[in-house]
PDB file of N, CA and C in Angstrom:
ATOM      1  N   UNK A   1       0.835  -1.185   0.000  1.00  0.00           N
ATOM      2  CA  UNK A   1       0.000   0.000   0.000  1.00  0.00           C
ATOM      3  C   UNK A   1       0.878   1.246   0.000  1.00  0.00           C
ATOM      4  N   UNK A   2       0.434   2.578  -0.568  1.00  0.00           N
ATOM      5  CA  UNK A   2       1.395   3.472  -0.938  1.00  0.00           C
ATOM      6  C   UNK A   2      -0.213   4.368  -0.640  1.00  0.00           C
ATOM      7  N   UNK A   3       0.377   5.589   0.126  1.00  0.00           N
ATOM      8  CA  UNK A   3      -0.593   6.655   0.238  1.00  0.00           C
ATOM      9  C   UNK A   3      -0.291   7.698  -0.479  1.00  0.00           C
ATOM     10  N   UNK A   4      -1.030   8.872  -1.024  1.00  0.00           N
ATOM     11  CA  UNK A   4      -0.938   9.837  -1.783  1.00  0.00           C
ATOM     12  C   UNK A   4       0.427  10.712  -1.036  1.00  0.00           C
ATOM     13  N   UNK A   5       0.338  10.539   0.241  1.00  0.00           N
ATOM     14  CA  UNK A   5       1.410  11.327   0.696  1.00  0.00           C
ATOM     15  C   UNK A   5       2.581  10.738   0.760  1.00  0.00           C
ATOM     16  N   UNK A   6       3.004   9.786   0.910  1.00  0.00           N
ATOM     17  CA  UNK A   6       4.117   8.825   0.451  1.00  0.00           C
ATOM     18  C   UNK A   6       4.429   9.200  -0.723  1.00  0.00           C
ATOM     19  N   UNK A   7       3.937   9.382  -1.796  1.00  0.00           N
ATOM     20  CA  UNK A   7       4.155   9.776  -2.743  1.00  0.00           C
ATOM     21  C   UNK A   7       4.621  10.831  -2.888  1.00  0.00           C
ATOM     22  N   UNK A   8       4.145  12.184  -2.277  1.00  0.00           N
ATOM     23  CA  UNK A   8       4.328  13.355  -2.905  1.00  0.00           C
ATOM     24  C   UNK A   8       5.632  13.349  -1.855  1.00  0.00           C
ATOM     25  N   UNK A   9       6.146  13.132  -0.601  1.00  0.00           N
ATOM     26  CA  UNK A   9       7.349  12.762   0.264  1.00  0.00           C
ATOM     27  C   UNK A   9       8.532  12.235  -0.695  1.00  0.00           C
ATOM     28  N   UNK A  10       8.025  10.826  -1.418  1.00  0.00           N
ATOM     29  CA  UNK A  10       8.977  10.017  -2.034  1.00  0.00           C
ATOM     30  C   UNK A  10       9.375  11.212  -3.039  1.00  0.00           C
ATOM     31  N   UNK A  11       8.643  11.723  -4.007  1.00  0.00           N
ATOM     32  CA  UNK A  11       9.098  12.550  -4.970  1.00  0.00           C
ATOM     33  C   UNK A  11       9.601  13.708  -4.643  1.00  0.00           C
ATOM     34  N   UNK A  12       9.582  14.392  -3.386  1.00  0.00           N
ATOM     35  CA  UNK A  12      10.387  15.511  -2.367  1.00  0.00           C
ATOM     36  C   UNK A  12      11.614  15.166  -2.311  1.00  0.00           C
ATOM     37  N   UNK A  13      11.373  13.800  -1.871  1.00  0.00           N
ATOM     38  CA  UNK A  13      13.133  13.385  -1.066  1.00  0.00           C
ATOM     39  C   UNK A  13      13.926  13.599  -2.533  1.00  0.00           C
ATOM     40  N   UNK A  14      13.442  12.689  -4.036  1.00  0.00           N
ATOM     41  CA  UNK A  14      14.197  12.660  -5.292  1.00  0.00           C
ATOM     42  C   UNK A  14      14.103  13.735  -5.954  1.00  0.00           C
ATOM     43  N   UNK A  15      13.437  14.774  -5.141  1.00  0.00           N
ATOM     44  CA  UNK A  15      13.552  16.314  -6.244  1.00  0.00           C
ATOM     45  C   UNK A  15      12.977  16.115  -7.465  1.00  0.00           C
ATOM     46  N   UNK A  16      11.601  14.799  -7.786  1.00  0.00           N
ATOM     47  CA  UNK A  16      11.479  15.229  -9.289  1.00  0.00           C
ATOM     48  C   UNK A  16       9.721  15.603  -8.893  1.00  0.00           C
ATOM     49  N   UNK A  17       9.572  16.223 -10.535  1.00  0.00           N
ATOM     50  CA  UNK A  17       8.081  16.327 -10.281  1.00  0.00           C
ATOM     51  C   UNK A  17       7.420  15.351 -10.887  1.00  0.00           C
ATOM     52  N   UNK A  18       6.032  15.375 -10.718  1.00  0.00           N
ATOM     53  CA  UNK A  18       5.492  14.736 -11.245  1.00  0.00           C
ATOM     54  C   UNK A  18       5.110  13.930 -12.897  1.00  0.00           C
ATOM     55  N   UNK A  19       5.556  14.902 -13.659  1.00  0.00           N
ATOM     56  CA  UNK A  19       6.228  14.186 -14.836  1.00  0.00           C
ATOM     57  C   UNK A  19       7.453  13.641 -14.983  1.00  0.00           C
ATOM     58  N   UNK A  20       8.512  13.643 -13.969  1.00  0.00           N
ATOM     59  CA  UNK A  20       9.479  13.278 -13.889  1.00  0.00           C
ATOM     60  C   UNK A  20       8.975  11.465 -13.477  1.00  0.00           C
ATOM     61  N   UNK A  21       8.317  11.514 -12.226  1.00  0.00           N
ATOM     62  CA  UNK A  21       7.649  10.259 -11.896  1.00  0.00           C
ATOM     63  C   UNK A  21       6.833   9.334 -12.963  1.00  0.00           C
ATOM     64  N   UNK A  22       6.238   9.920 -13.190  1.00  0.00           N
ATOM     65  CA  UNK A  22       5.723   9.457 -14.794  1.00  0.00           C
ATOM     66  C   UNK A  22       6.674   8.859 -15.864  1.00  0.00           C
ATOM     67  N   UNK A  23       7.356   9.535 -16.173  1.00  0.00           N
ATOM     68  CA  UNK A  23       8.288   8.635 -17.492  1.00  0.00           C
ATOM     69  C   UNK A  23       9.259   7.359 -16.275  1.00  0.00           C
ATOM     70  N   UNK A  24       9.136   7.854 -15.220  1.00  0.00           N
ATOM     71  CA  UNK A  24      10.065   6.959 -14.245  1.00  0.00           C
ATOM     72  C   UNK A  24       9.132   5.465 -13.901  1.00  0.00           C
ATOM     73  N   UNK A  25       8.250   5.973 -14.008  1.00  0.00           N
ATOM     74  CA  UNK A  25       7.244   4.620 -13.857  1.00  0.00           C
ATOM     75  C   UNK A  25       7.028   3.797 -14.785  1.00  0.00           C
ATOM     76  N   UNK A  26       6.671   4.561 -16.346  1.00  0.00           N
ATOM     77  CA  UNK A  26       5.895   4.067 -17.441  1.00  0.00           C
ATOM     78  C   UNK A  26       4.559   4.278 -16.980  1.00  0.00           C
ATOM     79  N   UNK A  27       4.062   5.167 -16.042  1.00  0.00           N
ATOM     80  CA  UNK A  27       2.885   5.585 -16.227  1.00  0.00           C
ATOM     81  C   UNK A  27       2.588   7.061 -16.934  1.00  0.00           C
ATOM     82  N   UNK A  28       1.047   6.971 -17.400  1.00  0.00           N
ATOM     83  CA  UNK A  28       0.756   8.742 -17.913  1.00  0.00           C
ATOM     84  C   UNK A  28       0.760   9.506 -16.443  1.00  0.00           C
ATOM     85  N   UNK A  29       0.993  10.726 -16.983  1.00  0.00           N
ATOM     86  CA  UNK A  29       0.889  11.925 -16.474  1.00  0.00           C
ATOM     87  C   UNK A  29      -0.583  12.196 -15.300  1.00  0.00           C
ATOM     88  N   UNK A  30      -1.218  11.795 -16.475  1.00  0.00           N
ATOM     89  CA  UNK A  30      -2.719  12.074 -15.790  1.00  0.00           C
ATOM     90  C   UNK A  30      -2.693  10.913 -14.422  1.00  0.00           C
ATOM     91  N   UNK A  31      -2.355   9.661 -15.028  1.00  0.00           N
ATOM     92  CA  UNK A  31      -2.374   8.466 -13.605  1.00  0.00           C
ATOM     93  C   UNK A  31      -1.943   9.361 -12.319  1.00  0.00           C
ATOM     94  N   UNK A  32      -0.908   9.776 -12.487  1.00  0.00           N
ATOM     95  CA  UNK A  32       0.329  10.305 -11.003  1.00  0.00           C
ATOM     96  C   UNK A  32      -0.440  11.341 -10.852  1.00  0.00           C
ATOM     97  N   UNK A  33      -0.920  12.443 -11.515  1.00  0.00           N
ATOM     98  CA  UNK A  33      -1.927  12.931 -10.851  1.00  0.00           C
ATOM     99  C   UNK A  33      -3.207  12.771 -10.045  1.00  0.00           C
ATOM    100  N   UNK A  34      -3.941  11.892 -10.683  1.00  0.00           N
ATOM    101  CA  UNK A  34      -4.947  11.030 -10.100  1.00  0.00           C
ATOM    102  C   UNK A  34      -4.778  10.481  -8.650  1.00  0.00           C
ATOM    103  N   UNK A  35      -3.693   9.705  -9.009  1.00  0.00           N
ATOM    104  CA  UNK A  35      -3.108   8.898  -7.637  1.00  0.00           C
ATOM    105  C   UNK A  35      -2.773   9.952  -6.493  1.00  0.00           C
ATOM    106  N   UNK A  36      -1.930  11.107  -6.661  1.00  0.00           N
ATOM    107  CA  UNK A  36      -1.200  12.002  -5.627  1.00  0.00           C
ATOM    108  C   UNK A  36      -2.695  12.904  -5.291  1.00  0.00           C
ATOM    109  N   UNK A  37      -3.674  12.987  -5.953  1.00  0.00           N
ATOM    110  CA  UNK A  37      -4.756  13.873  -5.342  1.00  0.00           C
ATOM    111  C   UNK A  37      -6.039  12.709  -4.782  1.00  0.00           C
ATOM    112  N   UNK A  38      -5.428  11.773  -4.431  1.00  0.00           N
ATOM    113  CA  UNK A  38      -6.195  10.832  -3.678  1.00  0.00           C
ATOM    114  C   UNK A  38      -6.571  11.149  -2.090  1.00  0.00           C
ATOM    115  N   UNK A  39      -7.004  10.821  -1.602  1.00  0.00           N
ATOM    116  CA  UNK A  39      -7.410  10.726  -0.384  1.00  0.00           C
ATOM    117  C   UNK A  39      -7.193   9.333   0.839  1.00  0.00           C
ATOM    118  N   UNK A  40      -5.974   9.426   1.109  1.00  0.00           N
ATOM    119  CA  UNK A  40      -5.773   8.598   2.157  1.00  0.00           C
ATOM    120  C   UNK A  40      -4.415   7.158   1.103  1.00  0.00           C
ATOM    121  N   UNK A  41      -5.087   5.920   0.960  1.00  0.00           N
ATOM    122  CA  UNK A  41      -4.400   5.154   0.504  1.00  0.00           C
ATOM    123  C   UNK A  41      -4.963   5.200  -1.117  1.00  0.00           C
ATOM    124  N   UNK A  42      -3.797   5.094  -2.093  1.00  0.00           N
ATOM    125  CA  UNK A  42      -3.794   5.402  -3.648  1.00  0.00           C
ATOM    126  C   UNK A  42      -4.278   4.193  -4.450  1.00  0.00           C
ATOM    127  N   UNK A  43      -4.944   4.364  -5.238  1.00  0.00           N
ATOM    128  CA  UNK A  43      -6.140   3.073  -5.327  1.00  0.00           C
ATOM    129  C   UNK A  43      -6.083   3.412  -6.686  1.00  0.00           C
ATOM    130  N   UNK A  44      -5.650   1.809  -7.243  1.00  0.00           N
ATOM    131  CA  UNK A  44      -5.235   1.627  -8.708  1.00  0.00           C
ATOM    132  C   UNK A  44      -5.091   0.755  -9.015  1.00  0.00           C
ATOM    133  N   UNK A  45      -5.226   0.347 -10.361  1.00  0.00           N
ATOM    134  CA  UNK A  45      -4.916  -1.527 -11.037  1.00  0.00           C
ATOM    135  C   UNK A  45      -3.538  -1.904 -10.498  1.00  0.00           C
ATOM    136  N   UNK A  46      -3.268  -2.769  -9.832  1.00  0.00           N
ATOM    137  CA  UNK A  46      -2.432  -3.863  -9.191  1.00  0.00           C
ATOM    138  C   UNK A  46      -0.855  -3.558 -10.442  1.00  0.00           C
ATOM    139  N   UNK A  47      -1.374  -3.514 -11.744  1.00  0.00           N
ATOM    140  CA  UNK A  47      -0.372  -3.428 -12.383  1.00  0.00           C
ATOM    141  C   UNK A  47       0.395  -1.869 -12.443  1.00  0.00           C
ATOM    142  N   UNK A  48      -0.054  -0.946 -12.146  1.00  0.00           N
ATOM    143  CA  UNK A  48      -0.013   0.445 -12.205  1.00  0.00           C
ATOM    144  C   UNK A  48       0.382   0.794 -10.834  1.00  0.00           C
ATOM    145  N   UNK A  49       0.535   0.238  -9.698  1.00  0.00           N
ATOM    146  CA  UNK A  49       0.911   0.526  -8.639  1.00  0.00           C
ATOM    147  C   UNK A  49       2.203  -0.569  -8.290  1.00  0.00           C
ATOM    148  N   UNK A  50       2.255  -1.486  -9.109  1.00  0.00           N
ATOM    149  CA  UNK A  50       3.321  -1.771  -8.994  1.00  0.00           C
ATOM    150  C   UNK A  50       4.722  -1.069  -9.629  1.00  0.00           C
ATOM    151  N   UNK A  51       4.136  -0.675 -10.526  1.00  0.00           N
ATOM    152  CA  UNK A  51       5.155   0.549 -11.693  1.00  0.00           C
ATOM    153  C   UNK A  51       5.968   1.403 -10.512  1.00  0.00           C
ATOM    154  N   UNK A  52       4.500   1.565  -9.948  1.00  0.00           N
ATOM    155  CA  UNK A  52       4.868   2.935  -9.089  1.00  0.00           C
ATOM    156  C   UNK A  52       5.755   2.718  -8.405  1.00  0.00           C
ATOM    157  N   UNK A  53       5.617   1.610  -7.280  1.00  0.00           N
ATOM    158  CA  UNK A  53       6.263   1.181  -6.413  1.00  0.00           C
ATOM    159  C   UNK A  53       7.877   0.893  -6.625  1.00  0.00           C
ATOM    160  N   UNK A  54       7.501  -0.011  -7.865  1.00  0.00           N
ATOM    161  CA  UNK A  54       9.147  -0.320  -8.493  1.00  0.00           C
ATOM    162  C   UNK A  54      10.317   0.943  -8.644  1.00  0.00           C
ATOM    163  N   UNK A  55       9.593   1.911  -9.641  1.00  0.00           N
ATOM    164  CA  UNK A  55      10.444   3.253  -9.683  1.00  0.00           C
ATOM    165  C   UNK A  55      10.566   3.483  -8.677  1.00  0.00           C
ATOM    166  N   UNK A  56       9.783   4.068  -7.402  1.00  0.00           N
ATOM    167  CA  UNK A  56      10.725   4.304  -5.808  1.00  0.00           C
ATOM    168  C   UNK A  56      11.283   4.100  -5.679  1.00  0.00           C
ATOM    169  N   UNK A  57      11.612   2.345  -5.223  1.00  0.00           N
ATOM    170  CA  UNK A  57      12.432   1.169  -4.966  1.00  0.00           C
ATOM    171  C   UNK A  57      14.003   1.579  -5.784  1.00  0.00           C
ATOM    172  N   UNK A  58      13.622   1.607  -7.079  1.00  0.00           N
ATOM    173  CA  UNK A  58      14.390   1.824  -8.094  1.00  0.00           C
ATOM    174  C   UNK A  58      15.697   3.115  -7.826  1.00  0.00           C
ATOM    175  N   UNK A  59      14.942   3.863  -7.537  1.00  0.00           N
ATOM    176  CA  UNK A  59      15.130   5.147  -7.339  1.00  0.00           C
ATOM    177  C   UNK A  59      15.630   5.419  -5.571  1.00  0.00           C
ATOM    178  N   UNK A  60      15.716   4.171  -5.060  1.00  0.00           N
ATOM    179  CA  UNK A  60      16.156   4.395  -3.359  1.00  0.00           C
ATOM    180  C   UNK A  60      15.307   4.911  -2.477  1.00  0.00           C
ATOM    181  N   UNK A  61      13.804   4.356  -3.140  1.00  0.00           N
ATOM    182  CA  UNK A  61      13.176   4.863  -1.427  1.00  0.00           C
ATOM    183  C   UNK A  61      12.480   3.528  -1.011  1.00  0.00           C
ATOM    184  N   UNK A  62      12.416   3.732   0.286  1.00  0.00           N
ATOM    185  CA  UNK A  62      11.419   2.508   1.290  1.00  0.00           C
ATOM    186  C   UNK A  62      10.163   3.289   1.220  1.00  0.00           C
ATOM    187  N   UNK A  63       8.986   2.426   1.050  1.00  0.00           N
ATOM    188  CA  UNK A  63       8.025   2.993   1.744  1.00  0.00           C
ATOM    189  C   UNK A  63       7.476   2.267   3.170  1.00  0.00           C
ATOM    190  N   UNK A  64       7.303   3.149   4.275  1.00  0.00           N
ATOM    191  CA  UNK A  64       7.335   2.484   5.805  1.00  0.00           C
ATOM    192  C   UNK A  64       5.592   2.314   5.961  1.00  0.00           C
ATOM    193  N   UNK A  65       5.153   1.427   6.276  1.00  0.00           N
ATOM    194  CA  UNK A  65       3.892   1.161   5.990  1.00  0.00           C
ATOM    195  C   UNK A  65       3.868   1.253   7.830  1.00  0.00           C
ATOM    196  N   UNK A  66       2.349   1.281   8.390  1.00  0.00           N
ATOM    197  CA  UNK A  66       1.657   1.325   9.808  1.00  0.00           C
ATOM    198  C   UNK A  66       2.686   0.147  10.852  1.00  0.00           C
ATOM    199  N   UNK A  67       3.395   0.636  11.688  1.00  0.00           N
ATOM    200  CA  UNK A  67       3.593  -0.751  12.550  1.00  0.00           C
ATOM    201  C   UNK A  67       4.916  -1.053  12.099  1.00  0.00           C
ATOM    202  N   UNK A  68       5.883  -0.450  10.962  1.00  0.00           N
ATOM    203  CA  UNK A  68       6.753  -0.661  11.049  1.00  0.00           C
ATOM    204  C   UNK A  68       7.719  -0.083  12.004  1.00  0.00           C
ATOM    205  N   UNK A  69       8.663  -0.677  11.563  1.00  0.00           N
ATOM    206  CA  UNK A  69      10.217   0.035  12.583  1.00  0.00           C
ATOM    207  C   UNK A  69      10.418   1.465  12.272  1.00  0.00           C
ATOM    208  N   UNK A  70      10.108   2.142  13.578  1.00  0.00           N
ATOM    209  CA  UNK A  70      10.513   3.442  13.037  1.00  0.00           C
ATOM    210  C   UNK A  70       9.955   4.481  14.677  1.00  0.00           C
ATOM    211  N   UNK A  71      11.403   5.019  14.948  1.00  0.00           N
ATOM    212  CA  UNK A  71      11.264   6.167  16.028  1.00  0.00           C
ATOM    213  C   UNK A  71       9.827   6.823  16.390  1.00  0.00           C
ATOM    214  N   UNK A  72       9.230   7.200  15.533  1.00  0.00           N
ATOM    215  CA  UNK A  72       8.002   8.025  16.020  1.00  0.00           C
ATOM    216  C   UNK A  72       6.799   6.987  15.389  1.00  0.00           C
ATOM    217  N   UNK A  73       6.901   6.235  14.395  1.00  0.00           N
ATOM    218  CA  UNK A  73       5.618   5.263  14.432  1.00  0.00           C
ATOM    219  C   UNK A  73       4.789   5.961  12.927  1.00  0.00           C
ATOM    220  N   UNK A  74       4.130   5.697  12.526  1.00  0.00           N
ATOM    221  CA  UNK A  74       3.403   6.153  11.671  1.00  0.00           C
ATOM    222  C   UNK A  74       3.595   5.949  10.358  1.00  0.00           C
ATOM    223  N   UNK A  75       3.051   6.304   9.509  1.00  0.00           N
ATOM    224  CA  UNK A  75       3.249   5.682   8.070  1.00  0.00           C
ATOM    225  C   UNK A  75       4.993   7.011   7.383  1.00  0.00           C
ATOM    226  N   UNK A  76       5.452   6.719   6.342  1.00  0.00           N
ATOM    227  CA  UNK A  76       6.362   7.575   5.676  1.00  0.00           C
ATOM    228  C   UNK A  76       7.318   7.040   4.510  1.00  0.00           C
ATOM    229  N   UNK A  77       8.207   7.461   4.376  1.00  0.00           N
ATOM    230  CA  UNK A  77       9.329   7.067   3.315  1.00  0.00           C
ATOM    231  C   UNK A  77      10.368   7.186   4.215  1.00  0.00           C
ATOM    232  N   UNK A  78      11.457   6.714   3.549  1.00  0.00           N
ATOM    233  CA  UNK A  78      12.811   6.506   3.907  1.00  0.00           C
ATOM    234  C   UNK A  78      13.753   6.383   2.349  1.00  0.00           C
ATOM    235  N   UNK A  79      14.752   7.077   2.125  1.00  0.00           N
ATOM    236  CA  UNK A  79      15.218   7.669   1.308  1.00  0.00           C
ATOM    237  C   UNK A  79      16.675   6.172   1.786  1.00  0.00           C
ATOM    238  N   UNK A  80      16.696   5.183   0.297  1.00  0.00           N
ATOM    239  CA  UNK A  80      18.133   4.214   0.700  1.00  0.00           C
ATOM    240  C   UNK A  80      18.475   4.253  -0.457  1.00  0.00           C
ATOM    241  N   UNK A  81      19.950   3.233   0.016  1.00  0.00           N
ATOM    242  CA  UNK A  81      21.243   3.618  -1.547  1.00  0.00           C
ATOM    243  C   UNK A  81      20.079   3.360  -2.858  1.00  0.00           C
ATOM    244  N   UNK A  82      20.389   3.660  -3.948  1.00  0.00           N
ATOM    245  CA  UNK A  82      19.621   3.264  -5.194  1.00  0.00           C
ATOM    246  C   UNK A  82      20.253   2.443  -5.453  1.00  0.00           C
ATOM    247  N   UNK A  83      19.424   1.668  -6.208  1.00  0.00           N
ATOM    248  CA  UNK A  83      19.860   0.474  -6.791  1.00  0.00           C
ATOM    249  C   UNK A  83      20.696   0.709  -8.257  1.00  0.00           C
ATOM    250  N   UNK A  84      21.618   0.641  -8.650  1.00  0.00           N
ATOM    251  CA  UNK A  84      23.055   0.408  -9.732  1.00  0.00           C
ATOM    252  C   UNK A  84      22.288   0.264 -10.833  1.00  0.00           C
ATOM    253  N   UNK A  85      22.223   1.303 -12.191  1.00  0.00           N
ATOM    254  CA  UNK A  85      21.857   1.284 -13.241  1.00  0.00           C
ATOM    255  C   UNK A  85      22.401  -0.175 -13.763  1.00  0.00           C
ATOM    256  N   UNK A  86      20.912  -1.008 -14.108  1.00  0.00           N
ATOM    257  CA  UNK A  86      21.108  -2.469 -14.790  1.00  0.00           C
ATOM    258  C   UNK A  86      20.763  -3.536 -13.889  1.00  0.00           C
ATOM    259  N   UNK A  87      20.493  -3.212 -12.485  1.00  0.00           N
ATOM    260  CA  UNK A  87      20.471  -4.555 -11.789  1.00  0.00           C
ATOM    261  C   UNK A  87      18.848  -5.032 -11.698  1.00  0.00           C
ATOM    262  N   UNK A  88      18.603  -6.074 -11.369  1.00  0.00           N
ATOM    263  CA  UNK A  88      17.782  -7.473 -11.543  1.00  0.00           C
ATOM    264  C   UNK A  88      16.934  -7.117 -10.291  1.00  0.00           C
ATOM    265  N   UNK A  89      15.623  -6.187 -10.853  1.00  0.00           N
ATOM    266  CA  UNK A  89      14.931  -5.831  -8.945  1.00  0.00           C
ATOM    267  C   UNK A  89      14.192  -7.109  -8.830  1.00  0.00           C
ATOM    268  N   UNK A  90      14.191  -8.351  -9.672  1.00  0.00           N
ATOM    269  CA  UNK A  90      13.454  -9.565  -9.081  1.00  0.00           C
ATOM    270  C   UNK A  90      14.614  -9.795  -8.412  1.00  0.00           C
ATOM    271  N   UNK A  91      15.720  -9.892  -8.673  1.00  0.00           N
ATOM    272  CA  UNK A  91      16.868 -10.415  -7.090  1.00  0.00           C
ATOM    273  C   UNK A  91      17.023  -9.749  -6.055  1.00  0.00           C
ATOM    274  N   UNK A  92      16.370  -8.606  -6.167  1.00  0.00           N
ATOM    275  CA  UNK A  92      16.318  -7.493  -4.696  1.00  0.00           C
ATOM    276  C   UNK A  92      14.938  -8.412  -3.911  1.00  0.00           C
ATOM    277  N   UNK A  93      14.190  -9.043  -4.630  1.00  0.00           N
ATOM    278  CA  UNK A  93      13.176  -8.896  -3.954  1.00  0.00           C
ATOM    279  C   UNK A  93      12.806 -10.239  -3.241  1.00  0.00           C
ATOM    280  N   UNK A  94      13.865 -11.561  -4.023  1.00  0.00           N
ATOM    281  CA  UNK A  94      14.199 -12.720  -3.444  1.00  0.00           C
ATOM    282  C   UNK A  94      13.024 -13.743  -4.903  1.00  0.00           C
ATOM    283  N   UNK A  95      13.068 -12.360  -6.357  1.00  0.00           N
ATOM    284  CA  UNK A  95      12.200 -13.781  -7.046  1.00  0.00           C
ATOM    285  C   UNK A  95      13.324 -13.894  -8.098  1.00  0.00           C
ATOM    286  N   UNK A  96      14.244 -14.119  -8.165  1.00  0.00           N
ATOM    287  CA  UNK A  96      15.125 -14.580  -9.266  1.00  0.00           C
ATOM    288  C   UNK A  96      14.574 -15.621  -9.356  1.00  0.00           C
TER     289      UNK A  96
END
């Protein structure tokens, strides 16, 4: 799950805008808009939120979901190394 504000955080921490996110995903323009003016958790075809998710990932961010590890508690991002132009994110993720 990825909330509208996770989003607009994740794309803070990487300095891009929202068309920047877009060609970074392979989603349209209009989607990332849609999604970031959501209300609460970002609600989308399974295949289109995975895009999303991947480019973060891609791009070095965590997203910290309810209940995870984390000093003050609550939902957010976390900004980690990026992953090396060319590498295999099914082996990041344990599906090689």
């Amino acid at each position: 799950m990825i909330t509208a504000a996770q989003m607009r955080a994740a794309r803070a921490l990487l300095q891009i805008d929202q068309r920047q996110l877009a060609e970074q995903s392979g989603l349209s323009l209009p989607t990332i808009q849609r999604m970031e003016a959501s209300d609460g958790v970002v609600r989308g075809n399974v295949e289109s939120l995975m895009k999303l998710v991947d480019a973060f990932q891609l791009a070095g961010i965590e997203l910290i979901n309810d209940g995870a590890a984390s000093p003050t508690g609550g939902r957010g991002v976390r900004l980690t190394a990026a992953t090396p132009p060319g590498a295999n994110t099914n082996q990041r993720r344990g599906r090689a």
